[in-house]
Protein backbone atom coordinates (compact mmCIF):
# COMPACT_ATOMS: atom_id res chain seq x y z
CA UNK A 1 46.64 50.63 35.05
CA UNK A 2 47.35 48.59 31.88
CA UNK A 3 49.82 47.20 34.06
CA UNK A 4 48.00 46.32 36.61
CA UNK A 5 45.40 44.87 34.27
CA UNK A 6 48.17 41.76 33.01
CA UNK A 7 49.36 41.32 36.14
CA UNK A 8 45.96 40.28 37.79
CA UNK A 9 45.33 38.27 34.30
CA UNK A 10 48.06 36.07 34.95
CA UNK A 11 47.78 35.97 38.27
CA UNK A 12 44.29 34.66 38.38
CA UNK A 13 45.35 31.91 35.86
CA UNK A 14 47.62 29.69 38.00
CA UNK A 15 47.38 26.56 36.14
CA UNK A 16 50.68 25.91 33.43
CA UNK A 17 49.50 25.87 29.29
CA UNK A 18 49.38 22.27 29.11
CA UNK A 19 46.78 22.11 31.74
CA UNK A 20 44.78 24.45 30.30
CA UNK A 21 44.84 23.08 26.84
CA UNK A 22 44.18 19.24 27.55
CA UNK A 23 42.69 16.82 25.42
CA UNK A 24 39.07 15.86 25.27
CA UNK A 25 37.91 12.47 25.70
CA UNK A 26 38.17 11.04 22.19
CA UNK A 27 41.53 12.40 21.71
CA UNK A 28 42.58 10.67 24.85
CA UNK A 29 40.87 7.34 24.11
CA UNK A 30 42.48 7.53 19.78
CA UNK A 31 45.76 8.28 21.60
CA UNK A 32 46.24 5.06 24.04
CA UNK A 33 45.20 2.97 20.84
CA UNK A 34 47.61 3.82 18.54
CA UNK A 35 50.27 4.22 20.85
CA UNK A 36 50.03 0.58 21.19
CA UNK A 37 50.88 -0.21 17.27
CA UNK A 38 54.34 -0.28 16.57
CA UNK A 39 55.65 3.13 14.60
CA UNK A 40 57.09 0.51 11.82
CA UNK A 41 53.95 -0.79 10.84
CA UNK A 42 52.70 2.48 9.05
CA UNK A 43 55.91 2.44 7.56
CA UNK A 44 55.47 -0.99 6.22
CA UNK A 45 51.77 -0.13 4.98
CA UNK A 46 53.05 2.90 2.87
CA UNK A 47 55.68 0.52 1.21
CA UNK A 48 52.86 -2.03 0.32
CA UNK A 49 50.74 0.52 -0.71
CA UNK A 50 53.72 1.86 -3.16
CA UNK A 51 54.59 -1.60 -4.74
CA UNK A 52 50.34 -2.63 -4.79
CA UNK A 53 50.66 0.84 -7.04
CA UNK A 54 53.42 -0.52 -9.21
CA UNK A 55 51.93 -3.94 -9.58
CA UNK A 56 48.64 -2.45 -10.52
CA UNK A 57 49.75 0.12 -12.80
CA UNK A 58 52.40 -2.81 -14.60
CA UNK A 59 48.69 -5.16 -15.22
CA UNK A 60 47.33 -2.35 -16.78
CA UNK A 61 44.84 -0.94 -14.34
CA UNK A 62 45.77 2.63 -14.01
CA UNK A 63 42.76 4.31 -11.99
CA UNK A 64 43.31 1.23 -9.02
CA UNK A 65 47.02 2.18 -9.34
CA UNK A 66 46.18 5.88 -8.71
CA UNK A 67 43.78 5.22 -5.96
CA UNK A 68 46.44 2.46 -4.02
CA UNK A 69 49.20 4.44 -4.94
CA UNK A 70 47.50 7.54 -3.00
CA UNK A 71 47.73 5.37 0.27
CA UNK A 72 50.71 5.97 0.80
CA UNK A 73 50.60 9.65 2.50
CA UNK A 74 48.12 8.81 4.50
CA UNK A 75 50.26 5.79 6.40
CA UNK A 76 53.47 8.04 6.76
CA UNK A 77 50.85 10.76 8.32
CA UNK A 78 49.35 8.10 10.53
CA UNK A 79 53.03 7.09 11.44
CA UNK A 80 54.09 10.70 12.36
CA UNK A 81 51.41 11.59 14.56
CA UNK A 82 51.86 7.53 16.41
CA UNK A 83 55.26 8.80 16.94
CA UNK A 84 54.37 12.42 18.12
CA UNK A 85 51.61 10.51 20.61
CA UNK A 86 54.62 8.41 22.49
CA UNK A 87 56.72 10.88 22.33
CA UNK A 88 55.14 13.60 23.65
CA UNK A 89 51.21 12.70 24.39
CA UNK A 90 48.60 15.26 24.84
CA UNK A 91 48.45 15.59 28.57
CA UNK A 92 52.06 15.01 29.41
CA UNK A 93 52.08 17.33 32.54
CA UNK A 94 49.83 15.16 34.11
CA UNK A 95 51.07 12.07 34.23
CA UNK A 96 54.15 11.07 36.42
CA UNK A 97 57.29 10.01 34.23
């Protein structure tokens, strides 16, 4: 019975994961943008962030330091997920390589 049960439950779901798990519309949209920018950019952006922080915190101003200096995460995130999105994309299956 139980067996029976799992077999019809896969059975009646033909279509593979990826299918089934696609992107929405925004998602698909944010991902043909920034696979456009070059990965090294982000890269670039965390660096400037990093030496902003330094130049700020050697004039004295601490708290802008802090808040530049906090930048930098964010970029290498940003640069991770551009490289994840040409890499492997949302809706790979789909699309003919």
């Amino acid at each position: 019975m139980i067996a029976d049960t799992r077999k019809r439950q896969f059975s009646d779901d033909s279509r593979t994961e990826a299918e089934q798990h696609s992107e929405g519309m925004l998602a698909k949209i944010i991902e043909q943008q920034t696979a456009k920018l070059p990965s090294d950019i982000f890269l670039w952006a965390a660096g400037v962030s990093i030496l902003g922080s330094l130049a700020l915190k050697i004039a004295g101003r601490r708290h802008d330091a802090l808040f530049v200096g906090q930048w930098a995460a964010p970029f290498l995130l940003l640069g991770v997920y551009n490289k994840l999105v040409k890499v492997a994309g949302s809706d790979r299956s789909g699309s003919k390589q």
